[in-house]
C-alpha atoms as a PDB file:
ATOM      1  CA  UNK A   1       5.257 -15.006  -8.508  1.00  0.00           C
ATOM      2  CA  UNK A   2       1.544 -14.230  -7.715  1.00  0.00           C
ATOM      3  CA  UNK A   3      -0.824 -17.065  -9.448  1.00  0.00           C
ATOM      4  CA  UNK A   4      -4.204 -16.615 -10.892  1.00  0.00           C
ATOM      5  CA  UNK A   5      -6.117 -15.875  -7.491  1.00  0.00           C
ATOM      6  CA  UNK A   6      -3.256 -12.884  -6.536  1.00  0.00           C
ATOM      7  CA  UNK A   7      -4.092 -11.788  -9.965  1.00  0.00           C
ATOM      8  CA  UNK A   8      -7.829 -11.925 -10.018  1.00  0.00           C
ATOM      9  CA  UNK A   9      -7.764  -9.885  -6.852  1.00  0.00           C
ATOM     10  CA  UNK A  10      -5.625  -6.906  -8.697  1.00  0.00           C
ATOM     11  CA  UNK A  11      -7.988  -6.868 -11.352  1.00  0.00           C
ATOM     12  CA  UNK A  12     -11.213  -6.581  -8.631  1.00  0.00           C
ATOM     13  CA  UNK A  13      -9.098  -3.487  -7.420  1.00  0.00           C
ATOM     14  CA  UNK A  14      -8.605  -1.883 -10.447  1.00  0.00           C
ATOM     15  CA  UNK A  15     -12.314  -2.539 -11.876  1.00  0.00           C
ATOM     16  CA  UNK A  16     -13.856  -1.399  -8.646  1.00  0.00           C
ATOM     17  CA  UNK A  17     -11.646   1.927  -9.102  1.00  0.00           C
ATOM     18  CA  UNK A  18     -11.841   2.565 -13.087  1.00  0.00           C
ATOM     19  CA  UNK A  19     -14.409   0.665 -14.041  1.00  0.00           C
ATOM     20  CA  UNK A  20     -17.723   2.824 -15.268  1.00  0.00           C
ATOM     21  CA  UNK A  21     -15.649   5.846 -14.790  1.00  0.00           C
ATOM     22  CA  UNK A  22     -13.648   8.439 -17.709  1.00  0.00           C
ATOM     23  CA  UNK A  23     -10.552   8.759 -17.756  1.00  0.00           C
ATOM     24  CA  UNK A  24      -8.987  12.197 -17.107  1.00  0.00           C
ATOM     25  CA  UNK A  25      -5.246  11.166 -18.050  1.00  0.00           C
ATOM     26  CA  UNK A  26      -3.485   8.245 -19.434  1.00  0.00           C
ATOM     27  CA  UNK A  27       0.280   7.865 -19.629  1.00  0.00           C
ATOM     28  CA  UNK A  28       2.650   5.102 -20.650  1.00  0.00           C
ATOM     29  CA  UNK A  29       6.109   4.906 -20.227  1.00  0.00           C
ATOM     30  CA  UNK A  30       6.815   2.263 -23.576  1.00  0.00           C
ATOM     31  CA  UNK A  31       7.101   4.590 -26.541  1.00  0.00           C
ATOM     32  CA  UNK A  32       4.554   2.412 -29.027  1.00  0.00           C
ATOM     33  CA  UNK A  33       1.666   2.888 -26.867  1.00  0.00           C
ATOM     34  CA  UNK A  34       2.597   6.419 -26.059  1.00  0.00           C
ATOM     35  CA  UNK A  35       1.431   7.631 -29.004  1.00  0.00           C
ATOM     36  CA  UNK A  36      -2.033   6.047 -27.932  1.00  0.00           C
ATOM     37  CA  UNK A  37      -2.328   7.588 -24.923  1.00  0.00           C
ATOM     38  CA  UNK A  38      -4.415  10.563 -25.832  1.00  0.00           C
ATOM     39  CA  UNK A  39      -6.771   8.641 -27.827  1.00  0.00           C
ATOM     40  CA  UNK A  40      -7.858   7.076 -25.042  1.00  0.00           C
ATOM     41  CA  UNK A  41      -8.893  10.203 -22.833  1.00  0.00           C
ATOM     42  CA  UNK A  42     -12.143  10.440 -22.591  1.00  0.00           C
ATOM     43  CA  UNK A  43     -13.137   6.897 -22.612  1.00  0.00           C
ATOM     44  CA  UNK A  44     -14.665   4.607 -20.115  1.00  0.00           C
ATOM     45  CA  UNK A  45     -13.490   1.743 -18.976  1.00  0.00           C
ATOM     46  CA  UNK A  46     -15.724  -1.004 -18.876  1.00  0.00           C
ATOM     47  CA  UNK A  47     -14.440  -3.807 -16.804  1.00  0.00           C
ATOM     48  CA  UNK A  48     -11.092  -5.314 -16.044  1.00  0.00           C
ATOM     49  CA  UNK A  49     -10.419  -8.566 -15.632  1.00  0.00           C
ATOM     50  CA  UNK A  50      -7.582 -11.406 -15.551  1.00  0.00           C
ATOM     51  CA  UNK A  51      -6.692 -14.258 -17.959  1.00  0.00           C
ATOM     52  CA  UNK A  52      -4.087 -16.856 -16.079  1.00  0.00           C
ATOM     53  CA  UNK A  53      -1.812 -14.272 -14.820  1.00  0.00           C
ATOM     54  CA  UNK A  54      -2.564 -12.003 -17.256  1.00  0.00           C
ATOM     55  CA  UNK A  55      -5.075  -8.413 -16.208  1.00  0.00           C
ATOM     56  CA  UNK A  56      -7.221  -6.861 -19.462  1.00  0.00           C
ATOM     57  CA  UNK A  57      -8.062  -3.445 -18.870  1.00  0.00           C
ATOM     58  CA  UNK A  58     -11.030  -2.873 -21.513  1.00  0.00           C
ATOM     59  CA  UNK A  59     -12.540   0.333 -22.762  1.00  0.00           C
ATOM     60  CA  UNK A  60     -15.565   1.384 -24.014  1.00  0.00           C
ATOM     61  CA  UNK A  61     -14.495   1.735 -27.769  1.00  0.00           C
ATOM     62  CA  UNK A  62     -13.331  -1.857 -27.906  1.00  0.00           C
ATOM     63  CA  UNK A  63      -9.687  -1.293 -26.818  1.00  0.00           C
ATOM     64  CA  UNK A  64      -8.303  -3.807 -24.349  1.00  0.00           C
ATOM     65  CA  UNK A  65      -4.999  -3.168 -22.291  1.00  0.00           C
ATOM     66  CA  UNK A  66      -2.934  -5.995 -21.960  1.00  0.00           C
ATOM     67  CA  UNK A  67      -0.520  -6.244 -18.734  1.00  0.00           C
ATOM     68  CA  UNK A  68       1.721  -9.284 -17.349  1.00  0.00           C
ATOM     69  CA  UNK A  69       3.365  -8.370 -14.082  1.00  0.00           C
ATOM     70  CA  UNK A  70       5.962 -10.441 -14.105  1.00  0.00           C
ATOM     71  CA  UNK A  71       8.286 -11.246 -11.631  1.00  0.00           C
ATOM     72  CA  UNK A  72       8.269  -7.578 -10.586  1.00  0.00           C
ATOM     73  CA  UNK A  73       5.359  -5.847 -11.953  1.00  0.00           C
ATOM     74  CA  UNK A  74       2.493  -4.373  -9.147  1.00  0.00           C
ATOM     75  CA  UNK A  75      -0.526  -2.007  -9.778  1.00  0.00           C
ATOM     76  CA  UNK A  76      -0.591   1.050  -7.132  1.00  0.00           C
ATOM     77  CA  UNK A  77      -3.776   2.419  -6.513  1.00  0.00           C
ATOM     78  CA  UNK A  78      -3.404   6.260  -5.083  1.00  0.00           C
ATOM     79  CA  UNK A  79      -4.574  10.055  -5.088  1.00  0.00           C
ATOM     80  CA  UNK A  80      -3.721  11.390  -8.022  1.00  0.00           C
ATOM     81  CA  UNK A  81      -1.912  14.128  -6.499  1.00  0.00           C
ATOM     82  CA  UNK A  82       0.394  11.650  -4.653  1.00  0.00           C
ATOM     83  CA  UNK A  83       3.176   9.814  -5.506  1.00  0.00           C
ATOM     84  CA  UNK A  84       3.021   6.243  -4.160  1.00  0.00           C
ATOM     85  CA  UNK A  85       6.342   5.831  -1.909  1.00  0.00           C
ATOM     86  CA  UNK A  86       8.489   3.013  -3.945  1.00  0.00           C
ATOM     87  CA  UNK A  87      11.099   3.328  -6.150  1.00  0.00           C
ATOM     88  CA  UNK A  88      10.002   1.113  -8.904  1.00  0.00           C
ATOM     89  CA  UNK A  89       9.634   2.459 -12.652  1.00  0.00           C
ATOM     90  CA  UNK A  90       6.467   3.432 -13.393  1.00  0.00           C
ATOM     91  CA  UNK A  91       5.210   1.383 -16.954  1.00  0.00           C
ATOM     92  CA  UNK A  92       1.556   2.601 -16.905  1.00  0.00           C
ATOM     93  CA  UNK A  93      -1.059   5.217 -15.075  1.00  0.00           C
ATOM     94  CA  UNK A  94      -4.518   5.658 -15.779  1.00  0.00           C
ATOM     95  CA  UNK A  95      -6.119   8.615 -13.603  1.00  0.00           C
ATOM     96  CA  UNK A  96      -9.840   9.458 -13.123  1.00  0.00           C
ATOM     97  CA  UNK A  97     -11.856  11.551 -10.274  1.00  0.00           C
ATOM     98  CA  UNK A  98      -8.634  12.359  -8.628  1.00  0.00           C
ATOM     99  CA  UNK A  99      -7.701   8.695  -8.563  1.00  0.00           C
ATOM    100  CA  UNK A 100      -4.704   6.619 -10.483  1.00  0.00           C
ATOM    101  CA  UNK A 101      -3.927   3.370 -10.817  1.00  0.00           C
ATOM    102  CA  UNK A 102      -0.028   2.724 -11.677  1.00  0.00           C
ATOM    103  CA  UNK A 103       1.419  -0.179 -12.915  1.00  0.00           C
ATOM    104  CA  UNK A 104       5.467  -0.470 -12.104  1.00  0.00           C
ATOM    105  CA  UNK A 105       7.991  -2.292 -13.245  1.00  0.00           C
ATOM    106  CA  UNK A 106       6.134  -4.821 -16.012  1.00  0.00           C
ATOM    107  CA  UNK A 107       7.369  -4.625 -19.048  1.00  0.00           C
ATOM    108  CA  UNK A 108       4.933  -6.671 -21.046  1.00  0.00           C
ATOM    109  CA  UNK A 109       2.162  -4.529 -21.760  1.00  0.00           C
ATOM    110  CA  UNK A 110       0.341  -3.327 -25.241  1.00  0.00           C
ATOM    111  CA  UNK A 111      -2.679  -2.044 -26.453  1.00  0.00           C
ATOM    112  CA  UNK A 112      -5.008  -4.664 -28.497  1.00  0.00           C
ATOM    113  CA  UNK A 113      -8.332  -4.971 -30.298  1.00  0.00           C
ATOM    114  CA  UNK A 114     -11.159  -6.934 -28.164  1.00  0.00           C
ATOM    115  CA  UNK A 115     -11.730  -8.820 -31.307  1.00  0.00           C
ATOM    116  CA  UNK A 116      -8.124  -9.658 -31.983  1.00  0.00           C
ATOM    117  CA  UNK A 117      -6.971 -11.011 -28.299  1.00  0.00           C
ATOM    118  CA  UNK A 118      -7.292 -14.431 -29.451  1.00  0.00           C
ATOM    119  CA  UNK A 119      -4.159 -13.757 -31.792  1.00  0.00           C
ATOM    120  CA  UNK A 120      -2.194 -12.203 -28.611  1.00  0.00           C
ATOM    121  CA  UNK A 121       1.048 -14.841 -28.689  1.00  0.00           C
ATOM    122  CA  UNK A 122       0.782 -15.748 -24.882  1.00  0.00           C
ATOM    123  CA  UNK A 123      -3.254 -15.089 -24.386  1.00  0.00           C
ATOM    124  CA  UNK A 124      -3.239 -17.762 -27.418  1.00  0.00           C
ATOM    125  CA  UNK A 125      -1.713 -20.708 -25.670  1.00  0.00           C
ATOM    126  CA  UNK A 126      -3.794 -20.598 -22.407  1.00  0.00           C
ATOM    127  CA  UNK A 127      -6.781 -22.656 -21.343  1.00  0.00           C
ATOM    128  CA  UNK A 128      -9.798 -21.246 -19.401  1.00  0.00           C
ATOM    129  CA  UNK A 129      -9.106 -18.834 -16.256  1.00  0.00           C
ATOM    130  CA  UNK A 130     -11.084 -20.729 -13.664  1.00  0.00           C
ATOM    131  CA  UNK A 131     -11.985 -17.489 -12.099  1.00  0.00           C
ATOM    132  CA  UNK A 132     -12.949 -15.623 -15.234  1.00  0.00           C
ATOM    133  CA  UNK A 133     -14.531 -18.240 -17.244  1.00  0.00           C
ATOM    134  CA  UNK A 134     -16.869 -19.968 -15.906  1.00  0.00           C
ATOM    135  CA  UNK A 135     -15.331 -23.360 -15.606  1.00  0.00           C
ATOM    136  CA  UNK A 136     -17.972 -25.953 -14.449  1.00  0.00           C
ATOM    137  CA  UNK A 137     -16.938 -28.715 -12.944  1.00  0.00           C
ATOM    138  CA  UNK A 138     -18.294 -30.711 -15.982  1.00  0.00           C
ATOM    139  CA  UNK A 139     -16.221 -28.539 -18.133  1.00  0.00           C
ATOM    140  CA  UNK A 140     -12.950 -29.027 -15.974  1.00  0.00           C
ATOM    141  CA  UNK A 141     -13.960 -32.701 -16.484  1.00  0.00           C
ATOM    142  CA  UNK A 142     -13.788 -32.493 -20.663  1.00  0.00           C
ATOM    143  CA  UNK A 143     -10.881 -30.606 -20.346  1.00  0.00           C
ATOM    144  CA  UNK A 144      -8.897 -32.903 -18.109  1.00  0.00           C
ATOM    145  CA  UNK A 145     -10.285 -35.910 -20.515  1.00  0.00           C
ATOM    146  CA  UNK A 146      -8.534 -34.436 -23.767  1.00  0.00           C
ATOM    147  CA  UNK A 147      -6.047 -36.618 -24.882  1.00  0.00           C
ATOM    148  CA  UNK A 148      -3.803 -33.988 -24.651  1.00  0.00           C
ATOM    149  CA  UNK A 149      -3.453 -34.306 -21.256  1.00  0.00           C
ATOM    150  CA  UNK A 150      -5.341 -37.418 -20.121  1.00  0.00           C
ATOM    151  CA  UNK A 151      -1.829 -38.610 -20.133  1.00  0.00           C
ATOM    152  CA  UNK A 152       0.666 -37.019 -18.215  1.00  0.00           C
ATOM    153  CA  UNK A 153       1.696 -36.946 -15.085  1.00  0.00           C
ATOM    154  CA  UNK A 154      -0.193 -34.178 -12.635  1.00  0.00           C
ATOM    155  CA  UNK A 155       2.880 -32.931 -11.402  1.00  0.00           C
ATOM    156  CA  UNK A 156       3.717 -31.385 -14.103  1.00  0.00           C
ATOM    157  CA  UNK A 157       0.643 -31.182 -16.032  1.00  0.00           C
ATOM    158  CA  UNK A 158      -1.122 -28.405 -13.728  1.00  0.00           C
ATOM    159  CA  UNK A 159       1.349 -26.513 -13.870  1.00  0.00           C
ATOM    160  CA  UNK A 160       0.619 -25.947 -17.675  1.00  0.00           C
ATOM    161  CA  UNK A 161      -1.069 -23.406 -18.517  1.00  0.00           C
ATOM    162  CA  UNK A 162      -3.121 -24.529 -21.882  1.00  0.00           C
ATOM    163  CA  UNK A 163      -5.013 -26.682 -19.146  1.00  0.00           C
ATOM    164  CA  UNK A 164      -5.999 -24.073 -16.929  1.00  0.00           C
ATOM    165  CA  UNK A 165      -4.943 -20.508 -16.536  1.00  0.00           C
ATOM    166  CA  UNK A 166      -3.662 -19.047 -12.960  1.00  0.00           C
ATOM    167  CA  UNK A 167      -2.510 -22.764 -11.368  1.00  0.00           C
ATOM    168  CA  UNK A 168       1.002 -21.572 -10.407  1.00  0.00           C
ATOM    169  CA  UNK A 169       3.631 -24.093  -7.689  1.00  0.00           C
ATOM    170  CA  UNK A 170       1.465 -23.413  -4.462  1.00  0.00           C
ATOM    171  CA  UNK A 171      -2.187 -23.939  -6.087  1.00  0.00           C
ATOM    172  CA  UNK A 172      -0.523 -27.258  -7.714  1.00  0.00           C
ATOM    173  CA  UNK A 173       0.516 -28.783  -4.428  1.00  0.00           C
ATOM    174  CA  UNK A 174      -2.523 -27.737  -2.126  1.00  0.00           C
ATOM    175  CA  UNK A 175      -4.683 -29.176  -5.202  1.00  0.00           C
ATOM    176  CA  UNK A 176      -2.895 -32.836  -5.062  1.00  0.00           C
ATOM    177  CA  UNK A 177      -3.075 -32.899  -1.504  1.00  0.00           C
ATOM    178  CA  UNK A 178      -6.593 -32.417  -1.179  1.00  0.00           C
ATOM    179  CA  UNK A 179      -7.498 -34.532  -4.215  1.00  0.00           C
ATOM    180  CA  UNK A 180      -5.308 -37.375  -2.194  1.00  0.00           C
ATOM    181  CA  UNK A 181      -3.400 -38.157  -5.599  1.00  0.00           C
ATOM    182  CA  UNK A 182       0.985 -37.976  -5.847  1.00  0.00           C
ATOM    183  CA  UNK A 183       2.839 -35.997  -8.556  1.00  0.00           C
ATOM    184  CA  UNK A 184       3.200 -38.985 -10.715  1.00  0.00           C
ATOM    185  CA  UNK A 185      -0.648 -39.757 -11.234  1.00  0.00           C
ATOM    186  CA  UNK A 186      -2.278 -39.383 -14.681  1.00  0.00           C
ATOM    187  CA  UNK A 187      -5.982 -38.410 -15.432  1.00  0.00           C
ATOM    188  CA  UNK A 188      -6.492 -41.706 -17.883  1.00  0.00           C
ATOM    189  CA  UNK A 189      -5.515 -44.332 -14.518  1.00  0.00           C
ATOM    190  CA  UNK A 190      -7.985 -42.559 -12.163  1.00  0.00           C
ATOM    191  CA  UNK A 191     -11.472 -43.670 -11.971  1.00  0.00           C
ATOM    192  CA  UNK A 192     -14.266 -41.646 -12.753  1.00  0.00           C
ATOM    193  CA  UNK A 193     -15.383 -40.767  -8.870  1.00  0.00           C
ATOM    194  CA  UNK A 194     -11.194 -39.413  -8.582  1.00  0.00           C
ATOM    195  CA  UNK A 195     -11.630 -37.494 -11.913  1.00  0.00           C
ATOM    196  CA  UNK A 196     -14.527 -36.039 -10.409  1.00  0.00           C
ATOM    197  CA  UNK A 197     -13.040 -35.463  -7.154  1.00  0.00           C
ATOM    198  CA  UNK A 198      -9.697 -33.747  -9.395  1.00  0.00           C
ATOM    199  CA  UNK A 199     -11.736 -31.357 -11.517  1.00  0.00           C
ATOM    200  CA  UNK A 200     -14.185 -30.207  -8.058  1.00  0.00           C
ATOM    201  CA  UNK A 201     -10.462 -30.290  -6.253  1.00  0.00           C
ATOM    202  CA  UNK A 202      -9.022 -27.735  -8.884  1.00  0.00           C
ATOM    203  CA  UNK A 203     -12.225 -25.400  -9.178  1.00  0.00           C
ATOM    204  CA  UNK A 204     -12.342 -25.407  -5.081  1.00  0.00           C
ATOM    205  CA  UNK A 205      -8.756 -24.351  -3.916  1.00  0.00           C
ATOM    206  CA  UNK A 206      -8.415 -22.210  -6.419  1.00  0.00           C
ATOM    207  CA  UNK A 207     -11.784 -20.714  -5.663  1.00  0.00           C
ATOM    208  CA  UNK A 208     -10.706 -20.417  -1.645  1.00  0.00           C
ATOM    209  CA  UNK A 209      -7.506 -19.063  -2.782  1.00  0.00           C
ATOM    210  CA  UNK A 210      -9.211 -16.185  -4.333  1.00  0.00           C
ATOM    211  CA  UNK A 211     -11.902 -15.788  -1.770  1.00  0.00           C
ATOM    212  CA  UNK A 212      -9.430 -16.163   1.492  1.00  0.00           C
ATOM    213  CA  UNK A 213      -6.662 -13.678  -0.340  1.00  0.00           C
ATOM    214  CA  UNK A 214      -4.040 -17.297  -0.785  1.00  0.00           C
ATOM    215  CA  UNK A 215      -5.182 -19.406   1.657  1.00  0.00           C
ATOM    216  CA  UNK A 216      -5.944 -22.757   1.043  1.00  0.00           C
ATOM    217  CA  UNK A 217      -5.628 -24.372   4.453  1.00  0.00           C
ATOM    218  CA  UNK A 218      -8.909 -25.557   6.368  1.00  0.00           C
ATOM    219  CA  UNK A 219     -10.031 -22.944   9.106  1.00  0.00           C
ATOM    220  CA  UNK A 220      -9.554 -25.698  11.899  1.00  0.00           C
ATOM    221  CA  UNK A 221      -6.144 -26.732  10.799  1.00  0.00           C
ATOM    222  CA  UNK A 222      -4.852 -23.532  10.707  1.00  0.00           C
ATOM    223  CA  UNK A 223      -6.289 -22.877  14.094  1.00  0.00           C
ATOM    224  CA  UNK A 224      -4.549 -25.501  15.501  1.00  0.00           C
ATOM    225  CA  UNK A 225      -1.043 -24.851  14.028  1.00  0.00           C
ATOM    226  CA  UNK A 226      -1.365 -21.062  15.353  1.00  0.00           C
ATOM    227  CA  UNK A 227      -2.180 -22.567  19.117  1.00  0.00           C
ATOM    228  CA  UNK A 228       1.388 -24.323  18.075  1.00  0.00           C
ATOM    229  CA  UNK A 229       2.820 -21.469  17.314  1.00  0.00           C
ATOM    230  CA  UNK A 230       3.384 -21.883  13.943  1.00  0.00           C
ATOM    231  CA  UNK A 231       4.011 -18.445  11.095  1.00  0.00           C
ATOM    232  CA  UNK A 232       1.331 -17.187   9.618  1.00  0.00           C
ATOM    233  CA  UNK A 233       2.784 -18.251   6.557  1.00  0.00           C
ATOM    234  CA  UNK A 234       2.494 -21.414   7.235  1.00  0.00           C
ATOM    235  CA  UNK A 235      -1.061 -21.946   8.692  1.00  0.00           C
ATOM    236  CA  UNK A 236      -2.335 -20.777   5.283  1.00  0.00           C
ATOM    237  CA  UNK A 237      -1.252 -23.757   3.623  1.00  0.00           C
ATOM    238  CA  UNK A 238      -1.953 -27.870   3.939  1.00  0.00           C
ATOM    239  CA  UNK A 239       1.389 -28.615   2.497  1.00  0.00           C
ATOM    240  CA  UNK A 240       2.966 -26.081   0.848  1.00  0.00           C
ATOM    241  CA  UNK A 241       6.398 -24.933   2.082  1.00  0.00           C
ATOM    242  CA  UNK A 242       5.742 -27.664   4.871  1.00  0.00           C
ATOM    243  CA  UNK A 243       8.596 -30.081   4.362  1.00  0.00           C
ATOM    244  CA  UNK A 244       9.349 -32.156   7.447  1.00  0.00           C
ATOM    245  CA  UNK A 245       6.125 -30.615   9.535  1.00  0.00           C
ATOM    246  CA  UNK A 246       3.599 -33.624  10.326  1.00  0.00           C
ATOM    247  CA  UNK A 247       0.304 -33.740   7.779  1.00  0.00           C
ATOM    248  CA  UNK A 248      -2.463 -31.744   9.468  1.00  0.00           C
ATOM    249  CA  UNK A 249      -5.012 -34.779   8.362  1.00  0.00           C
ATOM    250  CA  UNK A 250      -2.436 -37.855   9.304  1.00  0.00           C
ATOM    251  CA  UNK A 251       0.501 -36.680  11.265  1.00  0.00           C
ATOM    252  CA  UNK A 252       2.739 -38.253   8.170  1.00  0.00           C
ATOM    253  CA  UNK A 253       6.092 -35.843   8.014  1.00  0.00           C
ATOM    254  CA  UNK A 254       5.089 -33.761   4.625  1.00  0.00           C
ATOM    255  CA  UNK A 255       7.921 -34.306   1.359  1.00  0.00           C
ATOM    256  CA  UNK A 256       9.298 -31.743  -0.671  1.00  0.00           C
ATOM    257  CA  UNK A 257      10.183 -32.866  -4.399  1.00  0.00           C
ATOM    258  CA  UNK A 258      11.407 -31.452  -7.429  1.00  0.00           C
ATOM    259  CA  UNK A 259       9.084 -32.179 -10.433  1.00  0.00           C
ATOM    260  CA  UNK A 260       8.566 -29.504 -13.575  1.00  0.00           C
ATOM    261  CA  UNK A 261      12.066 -28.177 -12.078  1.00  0.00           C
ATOM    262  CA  UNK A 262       9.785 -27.114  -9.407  1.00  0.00           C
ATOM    263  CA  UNK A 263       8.923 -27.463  -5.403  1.00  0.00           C
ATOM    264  CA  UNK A 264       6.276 -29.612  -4.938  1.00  0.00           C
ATOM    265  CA  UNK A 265       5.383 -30.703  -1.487  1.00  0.00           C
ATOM    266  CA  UNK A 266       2.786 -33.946  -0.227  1.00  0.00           C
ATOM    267  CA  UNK A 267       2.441 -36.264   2.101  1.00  0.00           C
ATOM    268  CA  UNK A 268       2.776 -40.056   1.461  1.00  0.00           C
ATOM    269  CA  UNK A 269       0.249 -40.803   3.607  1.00  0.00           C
ATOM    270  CA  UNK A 270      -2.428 -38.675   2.298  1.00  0.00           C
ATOM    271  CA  UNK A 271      -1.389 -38.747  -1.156  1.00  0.00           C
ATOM    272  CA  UNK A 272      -0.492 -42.789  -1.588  1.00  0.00           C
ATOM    273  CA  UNK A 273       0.908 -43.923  -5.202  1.00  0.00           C
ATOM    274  CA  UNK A 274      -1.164 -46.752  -5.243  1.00  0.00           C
ATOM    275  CA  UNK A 275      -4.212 -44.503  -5.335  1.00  0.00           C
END
């Protein structure tokens, strides 16, 4: 499933092609928002945006759309007159200056007030977007302080949304490997020079993920694994999806575990318990 950088990238697409501009012809498949469709012809929109994994299409009268993709879900940008080539069903389109932009295959999507997002059920329970919100590292640093979540475990903490929004199972191990901290770590047992070097840690990877379109990998490293001959999958990440490959920084043979019922993947030797 795509995680917050993926989705923060959709929404730059989509701005960059609605944004500013009237639309010319709005159609949803759901049969709620259908009957909204023609009230929102003629309006701009102003900006759109992402929340976690969420994207908010919002319009000038103080409409926002609301649109998860899922497992499945993917925006299509295309000539109007064309058909994009997939067989997908088609949830959402929103057409202007002989452009669309189709959404297929979601089906969580609705139509809210700006003013009443903060009621949305699944907008309600998540914590800053670090690419939408402006989260400073002195702000990741209160928020990893709460007691909330001072004390659990990394592991599975980062993978919880009400912390941050858009830290999905590749972000979480790439993040722990470059903070040098294992799974099992809590916030409230690390000094205050390895909380600071978490909370930069979490704003930076993510920030490269979004930047370098996923990767999260250091240029040189991934240089050096392509003179190996490794996939380009696998040069874009420090760990991730590298179980029994040597550690880039140490040459220790990289671990996959289970932890939140999900893959996680460091290396002992970079990551050391006794931390």
């Amino acid at each position: 499933m795509p995680e917050g950088p993926e989705i923060r990238r959709a929404a730059d697409r989509l701005h960059e092609l609605l944004a500013g501009r009237q639309l010319e012809s709005v159609w949803f498949a759901f049969p709620d928002l259908a009957s909204e469709a023609d009230s929102l012809v003629g309006r701009r929109v102003t900006a759109v945006d992402s929340w976690g994994k969420a994207l908010l299409t919002r319009f000038d009268d103080g409409r926002v759309l609301y649109s998860h993709n899922q497992l499945y879900g993917v925006w299509k940008l295309h000539d109007a007159e064309r058909e994009p080539d997939t067989e997908r069903s088609l949830r959402v389109r929103l057409t202007t200056q002989g452009r669309s932009a189709s959404l297929y295959s979601a089906s969580d999507v609705s139509l809210w007030s700006a003013d009443r997002l903060d009621e949305h059920p699944f907008l309600a329970r998540l914590g800053p977007d670090l690419l939408t919100h402006g989260v400073t590292l002195a702000k990741a640093l209160v928020r990893l302080g709460e007691p909330r979540f001072a004390r659990r475990s990394l592991g599975g903490l980062l993978l919880d949304q009400a912390l941050f929004a858009g830290i999905g199972n590749y972000l979480r191990s790439e993040i722990l490997f470059f903070a040098g901290l294992p799974p099992k770590a809590r916030v409230c047992d690390l000094t205050e020079e390895k909380q600071v070097q978490l909370a930069r840690t979490i704003i930076e990877v993510t920030r490269q993920a979004y930047e370098q379109a996923g990767v999260t990998n250091r240029h040189d490293w991934a240089s050096t694994a392509r003179r190996r001959g490794e996939s380009p999958r696998l040069c874009r990440f420090a760990v991730f999806e590298r179980e029994g490959l040597a550690c880039h920084a140490c040459g220790t043979v990289i671990e996959r575990h289970m932890v939140a019922s999900r893959r996680l993947y460091c290396c002992s030797g970079c990551q050391p318990v006794a931390f």
